[in-house]
Protein backbone atom coordinates (compact mmCIF):
# COMPACT_ATOMS: atom_id res chain seq x y z
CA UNK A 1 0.00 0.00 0.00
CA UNK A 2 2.42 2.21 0.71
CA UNK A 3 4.39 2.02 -2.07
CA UNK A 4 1.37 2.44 -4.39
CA UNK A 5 1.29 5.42 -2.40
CA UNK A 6 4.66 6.85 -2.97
CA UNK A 7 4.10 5.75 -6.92
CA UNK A 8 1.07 7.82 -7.11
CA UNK A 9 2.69 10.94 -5.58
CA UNK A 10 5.47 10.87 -7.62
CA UNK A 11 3.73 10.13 -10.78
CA UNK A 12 1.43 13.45 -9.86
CA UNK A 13 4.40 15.01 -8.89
CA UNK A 14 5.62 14.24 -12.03
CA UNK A 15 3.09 15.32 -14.13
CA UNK A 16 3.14 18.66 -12.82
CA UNK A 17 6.72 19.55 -13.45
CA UNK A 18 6.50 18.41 -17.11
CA UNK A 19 3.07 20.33 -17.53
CA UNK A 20 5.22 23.26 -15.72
CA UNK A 21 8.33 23.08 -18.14
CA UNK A 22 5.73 22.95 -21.28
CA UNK A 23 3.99 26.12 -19.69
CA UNK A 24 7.22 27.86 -19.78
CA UNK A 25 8.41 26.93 -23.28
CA UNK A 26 4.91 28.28 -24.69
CA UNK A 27 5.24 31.48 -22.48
CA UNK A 28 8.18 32.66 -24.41
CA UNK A 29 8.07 35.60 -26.99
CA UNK A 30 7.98 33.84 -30.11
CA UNK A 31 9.74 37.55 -31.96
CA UNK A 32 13.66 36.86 -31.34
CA UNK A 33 14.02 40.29 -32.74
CA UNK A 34 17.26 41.69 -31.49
CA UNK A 35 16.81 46.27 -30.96
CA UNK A 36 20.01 46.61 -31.38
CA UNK A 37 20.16 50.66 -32.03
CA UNK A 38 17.01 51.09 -30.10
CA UNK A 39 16.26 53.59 -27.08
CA UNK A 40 13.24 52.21 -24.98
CA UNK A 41 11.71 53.77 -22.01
CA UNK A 42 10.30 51.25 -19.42
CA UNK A 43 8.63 53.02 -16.38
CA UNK A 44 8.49 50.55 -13.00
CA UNK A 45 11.65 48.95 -13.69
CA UNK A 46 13.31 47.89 -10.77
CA UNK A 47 10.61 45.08 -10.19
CA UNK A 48 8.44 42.89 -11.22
CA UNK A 49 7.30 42.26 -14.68
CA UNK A 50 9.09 45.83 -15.27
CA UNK A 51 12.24 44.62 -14.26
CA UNK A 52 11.60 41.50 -16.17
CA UNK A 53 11.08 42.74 -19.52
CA UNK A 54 14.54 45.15 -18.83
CA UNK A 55 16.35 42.04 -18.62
CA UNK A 56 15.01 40.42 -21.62
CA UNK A 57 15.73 43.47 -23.63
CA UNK A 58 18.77 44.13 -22.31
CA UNK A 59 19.86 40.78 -23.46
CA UNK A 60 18.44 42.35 -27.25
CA UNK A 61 21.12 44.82 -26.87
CA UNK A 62 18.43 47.67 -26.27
CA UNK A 63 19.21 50.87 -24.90
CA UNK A 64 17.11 51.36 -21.38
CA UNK A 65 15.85 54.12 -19.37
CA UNK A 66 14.78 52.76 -16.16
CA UNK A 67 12.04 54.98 -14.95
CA UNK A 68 11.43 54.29 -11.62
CA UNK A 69 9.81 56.38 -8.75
CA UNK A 70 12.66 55.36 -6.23
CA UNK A 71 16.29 56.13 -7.97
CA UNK A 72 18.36 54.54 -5.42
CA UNK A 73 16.34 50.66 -6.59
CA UNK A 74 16.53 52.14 -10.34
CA UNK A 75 20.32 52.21 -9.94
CA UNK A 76 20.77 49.07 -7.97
CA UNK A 77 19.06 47.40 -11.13
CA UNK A 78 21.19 49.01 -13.81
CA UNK A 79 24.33 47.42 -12.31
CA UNK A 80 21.98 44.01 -11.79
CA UNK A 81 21.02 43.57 -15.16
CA UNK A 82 24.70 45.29 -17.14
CA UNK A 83 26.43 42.27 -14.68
CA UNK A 84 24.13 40.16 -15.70
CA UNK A 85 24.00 41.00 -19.52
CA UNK A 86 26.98 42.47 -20.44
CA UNK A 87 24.87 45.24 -21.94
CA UNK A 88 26.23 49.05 -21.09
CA UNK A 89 23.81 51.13 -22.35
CA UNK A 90 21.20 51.57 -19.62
CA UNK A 91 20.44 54.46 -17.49
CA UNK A 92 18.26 54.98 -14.24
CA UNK A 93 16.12 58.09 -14.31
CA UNK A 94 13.84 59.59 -11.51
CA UNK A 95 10.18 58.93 -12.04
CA UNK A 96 7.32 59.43 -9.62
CA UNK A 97 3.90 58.93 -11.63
CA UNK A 98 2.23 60.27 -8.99
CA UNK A 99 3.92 64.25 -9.41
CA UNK A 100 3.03 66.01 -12.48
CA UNK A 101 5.90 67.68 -11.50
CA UNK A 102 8.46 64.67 -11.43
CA UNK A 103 6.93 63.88 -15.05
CA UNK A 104 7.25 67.12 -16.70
CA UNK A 105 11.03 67.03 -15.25
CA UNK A 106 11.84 63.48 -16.62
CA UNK A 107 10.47 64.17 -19.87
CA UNK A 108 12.17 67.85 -19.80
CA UNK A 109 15.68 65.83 -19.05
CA UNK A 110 14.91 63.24 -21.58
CA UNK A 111 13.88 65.90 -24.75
CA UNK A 112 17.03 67.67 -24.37
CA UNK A 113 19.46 64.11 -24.16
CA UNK A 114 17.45 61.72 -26.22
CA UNK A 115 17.16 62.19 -29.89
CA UNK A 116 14.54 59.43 -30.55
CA UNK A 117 12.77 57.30 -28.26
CA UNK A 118 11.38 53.81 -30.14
CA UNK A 119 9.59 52.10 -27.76
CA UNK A 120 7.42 54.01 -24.35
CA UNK A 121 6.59 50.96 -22.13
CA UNK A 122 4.30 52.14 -19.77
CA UNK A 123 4.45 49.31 -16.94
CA UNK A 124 4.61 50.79 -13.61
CA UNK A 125 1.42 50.20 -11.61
CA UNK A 126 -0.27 49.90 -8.09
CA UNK A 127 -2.95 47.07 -7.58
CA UNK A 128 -5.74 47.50 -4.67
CA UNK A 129 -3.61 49.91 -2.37
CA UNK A 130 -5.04 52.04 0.47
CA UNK A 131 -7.25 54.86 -0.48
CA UNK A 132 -5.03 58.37 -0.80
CA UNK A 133 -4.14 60.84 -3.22
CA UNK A 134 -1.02 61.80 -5.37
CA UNK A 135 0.48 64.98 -4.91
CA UNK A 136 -1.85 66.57 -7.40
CA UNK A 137 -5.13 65.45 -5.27
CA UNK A 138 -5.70 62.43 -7.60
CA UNK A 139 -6.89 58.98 -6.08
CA UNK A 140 -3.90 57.12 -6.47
CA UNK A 141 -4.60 53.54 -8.83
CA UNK A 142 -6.40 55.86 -11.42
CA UNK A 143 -3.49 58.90 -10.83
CA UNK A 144 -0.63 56.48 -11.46
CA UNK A 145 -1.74 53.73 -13.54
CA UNK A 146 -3.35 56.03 -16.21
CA UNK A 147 -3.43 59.73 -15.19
CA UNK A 148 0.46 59.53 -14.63
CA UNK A 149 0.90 57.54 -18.01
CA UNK A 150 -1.40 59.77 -20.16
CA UNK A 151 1.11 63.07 -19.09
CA UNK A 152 4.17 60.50 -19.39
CA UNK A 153 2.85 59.78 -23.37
CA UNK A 154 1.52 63.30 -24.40
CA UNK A 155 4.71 65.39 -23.22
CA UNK A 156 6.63 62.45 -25.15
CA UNK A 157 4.74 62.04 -27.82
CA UNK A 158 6.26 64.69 -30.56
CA UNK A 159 9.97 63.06 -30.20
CA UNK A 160 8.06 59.91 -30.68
CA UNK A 161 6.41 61.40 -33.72
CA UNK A 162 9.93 62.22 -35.17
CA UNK A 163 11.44 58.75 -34.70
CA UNK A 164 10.62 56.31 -36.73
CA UNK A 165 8.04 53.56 -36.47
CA UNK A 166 8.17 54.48 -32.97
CA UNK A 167 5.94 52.54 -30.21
CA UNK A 168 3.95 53.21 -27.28
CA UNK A 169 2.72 49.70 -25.24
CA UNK A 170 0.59 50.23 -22.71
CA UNK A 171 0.18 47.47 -19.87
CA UNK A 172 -3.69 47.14 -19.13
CA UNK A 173 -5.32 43.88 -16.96
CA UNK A 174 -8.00 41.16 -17.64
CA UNK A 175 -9.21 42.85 -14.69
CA UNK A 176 -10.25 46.29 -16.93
CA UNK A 177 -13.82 44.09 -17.90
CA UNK A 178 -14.88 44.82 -13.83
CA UNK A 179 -14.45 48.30 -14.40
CA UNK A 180 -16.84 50.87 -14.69
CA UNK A 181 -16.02 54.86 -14.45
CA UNK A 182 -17.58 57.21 -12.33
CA UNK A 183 -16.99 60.58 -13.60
CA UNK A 184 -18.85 62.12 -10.91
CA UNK A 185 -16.72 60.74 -8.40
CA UNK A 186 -13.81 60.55 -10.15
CA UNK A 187 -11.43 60.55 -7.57
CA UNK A 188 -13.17 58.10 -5.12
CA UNK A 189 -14.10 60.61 -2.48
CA UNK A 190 -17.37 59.43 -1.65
CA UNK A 191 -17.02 55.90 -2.08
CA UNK A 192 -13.74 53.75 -2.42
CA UNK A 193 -13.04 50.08 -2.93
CA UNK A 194 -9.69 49.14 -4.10
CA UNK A 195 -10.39 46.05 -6.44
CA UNK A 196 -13.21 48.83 -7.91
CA UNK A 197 -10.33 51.17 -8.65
CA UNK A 198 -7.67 49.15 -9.86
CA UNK A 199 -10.21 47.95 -12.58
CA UNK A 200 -11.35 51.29 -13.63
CA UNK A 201 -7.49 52.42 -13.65
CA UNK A 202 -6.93 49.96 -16.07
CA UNK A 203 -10.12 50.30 -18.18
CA UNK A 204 -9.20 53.46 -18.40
CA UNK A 205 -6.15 52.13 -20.00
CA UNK A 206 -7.80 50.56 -22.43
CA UNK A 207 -10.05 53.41 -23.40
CA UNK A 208 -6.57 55.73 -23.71
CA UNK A 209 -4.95 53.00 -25.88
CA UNK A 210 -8.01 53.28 -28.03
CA UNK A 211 -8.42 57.10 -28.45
CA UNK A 212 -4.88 57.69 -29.03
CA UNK A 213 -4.53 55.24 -31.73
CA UNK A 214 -7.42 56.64 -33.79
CA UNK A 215 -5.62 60.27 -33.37
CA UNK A 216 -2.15 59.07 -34.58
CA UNK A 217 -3.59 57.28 -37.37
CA UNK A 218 -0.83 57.77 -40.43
CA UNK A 219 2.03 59.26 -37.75
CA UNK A 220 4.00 56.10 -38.04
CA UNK A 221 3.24 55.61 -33.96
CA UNK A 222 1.79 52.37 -33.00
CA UNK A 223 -0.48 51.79 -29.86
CA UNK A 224 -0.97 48.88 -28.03
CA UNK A 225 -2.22 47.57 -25.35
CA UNK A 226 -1.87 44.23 -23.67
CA UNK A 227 -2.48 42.11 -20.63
CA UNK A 228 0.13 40.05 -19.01
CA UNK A 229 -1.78 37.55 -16.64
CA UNK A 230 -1.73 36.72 -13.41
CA UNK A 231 2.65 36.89 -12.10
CA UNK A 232 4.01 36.08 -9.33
CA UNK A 233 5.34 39.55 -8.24
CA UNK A 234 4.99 42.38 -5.38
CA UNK A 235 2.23 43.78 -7.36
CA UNK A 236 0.35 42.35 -4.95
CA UNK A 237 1.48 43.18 -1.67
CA UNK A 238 -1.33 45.26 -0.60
CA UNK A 239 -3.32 42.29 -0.98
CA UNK A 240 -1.17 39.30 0.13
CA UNK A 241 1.70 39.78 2.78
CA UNK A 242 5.30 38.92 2.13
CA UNK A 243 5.08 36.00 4.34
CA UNK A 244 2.54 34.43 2.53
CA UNK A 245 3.65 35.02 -0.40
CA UNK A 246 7.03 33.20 0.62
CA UNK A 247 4.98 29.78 1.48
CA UNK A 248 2.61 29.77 -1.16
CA UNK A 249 4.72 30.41 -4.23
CA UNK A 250 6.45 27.66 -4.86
CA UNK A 251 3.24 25.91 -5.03
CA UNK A 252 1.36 28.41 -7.03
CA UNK A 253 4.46 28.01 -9.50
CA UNK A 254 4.09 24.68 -9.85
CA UNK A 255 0.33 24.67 -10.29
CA UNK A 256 0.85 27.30 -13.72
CA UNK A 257 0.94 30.86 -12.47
CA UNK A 258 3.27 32.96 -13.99
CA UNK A 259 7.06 34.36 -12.80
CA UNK A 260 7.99 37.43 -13.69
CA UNK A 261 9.67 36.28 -16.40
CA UNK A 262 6.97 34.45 -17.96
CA UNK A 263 4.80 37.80 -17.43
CA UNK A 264 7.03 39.77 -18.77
CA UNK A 265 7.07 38.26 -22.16
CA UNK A 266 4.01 39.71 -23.59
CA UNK A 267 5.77 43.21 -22.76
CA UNK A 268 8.57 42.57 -24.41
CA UNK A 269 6.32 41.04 -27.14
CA UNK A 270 5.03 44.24 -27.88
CA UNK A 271 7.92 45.98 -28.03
CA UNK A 272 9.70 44.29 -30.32
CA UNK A 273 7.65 42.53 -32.78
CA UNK A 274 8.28 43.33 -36.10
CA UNK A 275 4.44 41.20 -37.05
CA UNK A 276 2.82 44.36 -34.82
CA UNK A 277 3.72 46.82 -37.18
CA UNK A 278 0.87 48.82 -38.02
CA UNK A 279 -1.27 46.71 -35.58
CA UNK A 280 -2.21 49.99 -33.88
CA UNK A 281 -4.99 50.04 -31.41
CA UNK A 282 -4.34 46.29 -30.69
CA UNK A 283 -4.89 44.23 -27.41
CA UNK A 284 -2.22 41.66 -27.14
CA UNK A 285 -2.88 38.59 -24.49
CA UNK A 286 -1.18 36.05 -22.97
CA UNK A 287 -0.56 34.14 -26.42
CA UNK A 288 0.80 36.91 -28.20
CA UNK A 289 -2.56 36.86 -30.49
CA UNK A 290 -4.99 40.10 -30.55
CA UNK A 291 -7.94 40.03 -28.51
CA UNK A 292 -11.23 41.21 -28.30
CA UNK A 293 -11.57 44.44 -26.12
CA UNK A 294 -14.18 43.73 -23.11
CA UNK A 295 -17.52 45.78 -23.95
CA UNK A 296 -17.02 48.35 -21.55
CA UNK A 297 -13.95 49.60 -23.22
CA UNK A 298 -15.82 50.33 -26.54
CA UNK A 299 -17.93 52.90 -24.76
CA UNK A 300 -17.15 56.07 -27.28
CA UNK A 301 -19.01 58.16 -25.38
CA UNK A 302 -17.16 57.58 -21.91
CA UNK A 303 -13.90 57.26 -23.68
CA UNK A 304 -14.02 60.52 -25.30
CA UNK A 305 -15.32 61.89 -22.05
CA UNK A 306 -12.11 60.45 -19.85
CA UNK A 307 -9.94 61.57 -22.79
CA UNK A 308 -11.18 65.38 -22.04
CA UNK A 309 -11.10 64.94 -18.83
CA UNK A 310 -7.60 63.66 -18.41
CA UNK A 311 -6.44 66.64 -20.20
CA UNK A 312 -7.91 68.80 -18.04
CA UNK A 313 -6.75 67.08 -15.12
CA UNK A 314 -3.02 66.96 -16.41
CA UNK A 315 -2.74 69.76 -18.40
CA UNK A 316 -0.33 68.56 -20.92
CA UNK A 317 -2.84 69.05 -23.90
């Protein structure tokens, strides 16, 4: 009995590895296009699926701008991923999505040193935090996931306009078909939950990707917009503590959830595939195919409306 036992837990046990190693060898980016040449900004990149995706296009012999809100980390993960790649042309910038000022002065610094930028990877995010407000008084999922981004794009978006077959990949969630905007409370003041405005922050993603691809139709600028899946990363940790985290992971691994590698690679995906070309507007999922926008995010009406808005709110157009 008890070896039947032991030969049914290691035949499960083995099942699950080789169903684990198959998972990872479809979760790779099928484009082995090398950007050799190539200036990409990735915002959030000292961790997670941010840092991730660095790596992997490091190892494409990209040029990086880490844009990260804390420099010190964006530094520590320059010299991480040149020792680990062997590639020297990466910087660390000073980014805080959630100070109008801090953007205008990163973009300021990078207009006068970059001549082109090729790929805006807008990545950095906060899922289900505390309610509070960025330093301009917005609630802070919908002020740094999209409010922060939109200012990020639009004070970037003429040197993208003058490089060529430039790209701008927004990082949206499966989680954007939950939301639902409520332009009356815009900022959560009367009512907040935080799985309520994480999905609205990234609906409202979707809706941006949307509106700005119809308006640089013909500019040789590509939008798109993707989701990466569930990761195992500190995305999370306003949800599920460190400790937990620690125990549960290995399993969750095991059982098919991503690493941050494996999330990353629809990011890098979109940055670099030369099949996306004039694919503008797109919504790239976990299997690198297009899919189908949820039907809240094909509200015209409400997208035009947050498009207004957000300019108002920013004032960077």
């Amino acid at each position: 009995m008890a070896y039947l036992v032991i030969g049914s837990a290691l035949a499960l046990f083995t099942a699950v590895v080789a169903r684990r190693v198959l998972l990872c060898f479809k979760r790779q980016c099928p484009s082995k296009n090398l950007m050799v040449g190539k200036t990409i900004i990735i915002t959030g990149a000292n961790s997670g699926l941010g840092k991730a995706a660095a790596l992997e296009l490091a190892k494409r012999k990209a040029r990086l701008i880490l844009a990260c809100r804390t420099f010190s980390s964006a530094k520590e993960t320059v010299k991480e991923i040149q020792g680990a790649t062997g590639n020297g042309e990466i910087v660390a910038k000073e980014l805080n999505l959630a100070s109008l000022d801090s953007i205008h002065k990163f973009c300021k610094e990078i207009l006068v040193e970059e001549e082109k930028i090729d790929v805006l990877l807008n990545n950095a995010g906060l899922f289900q935090c505390p309610y509070r407000k960025t330093e301009d008084g917005f609630e802070m999922q919908m002020g740094v996931n999209h409010l922060g981004h939109f200012a990020l794009t639009l004070l970037l978006l003429e040197r993208m306009k003058q490089t060529r077959e430039s790209r701008i990949v927004v990082v949206s969630s499966s989680l954007s078909k939950r939301g639902c905007l409520n332009f009356e409370d815009f900022h959560s003041e009367e009512s907040y939950r935080k799985s309520k405005a994480y999905a609205d922050s990234k609906l409202a993603n979707l809706m941006f990707v949307k509106q700005l691809s119809e308006q640089l139709d013909g500019s040789g600028v590509d939008v798109l917009a993707l989701h990466p899946g569930m990761a195992i990363t500190n995305l999370g940790r306003h949800v599920v503590s460190s400790v937990v985290k620690t125990i549960l992971s290995p399993l969750v691994y095991l059982f098919g959830l991503r690493t941050a590698s494996e999330g990353s690679q629809t990011l890098v995906y979109c940055a670099v595939a030369d099949e996306l070309k004039g694919k503008s507007g797109a919504y790239i999922g976990t299997d690198f195919q297009p899919c189908q926008y949820p039907p809240n995010a094909m509200d015209k009406e409400a997208a035009i409306k947050l498009w207004e808005l957000s300019k108002s709110l920013t004032k960077v157009a």
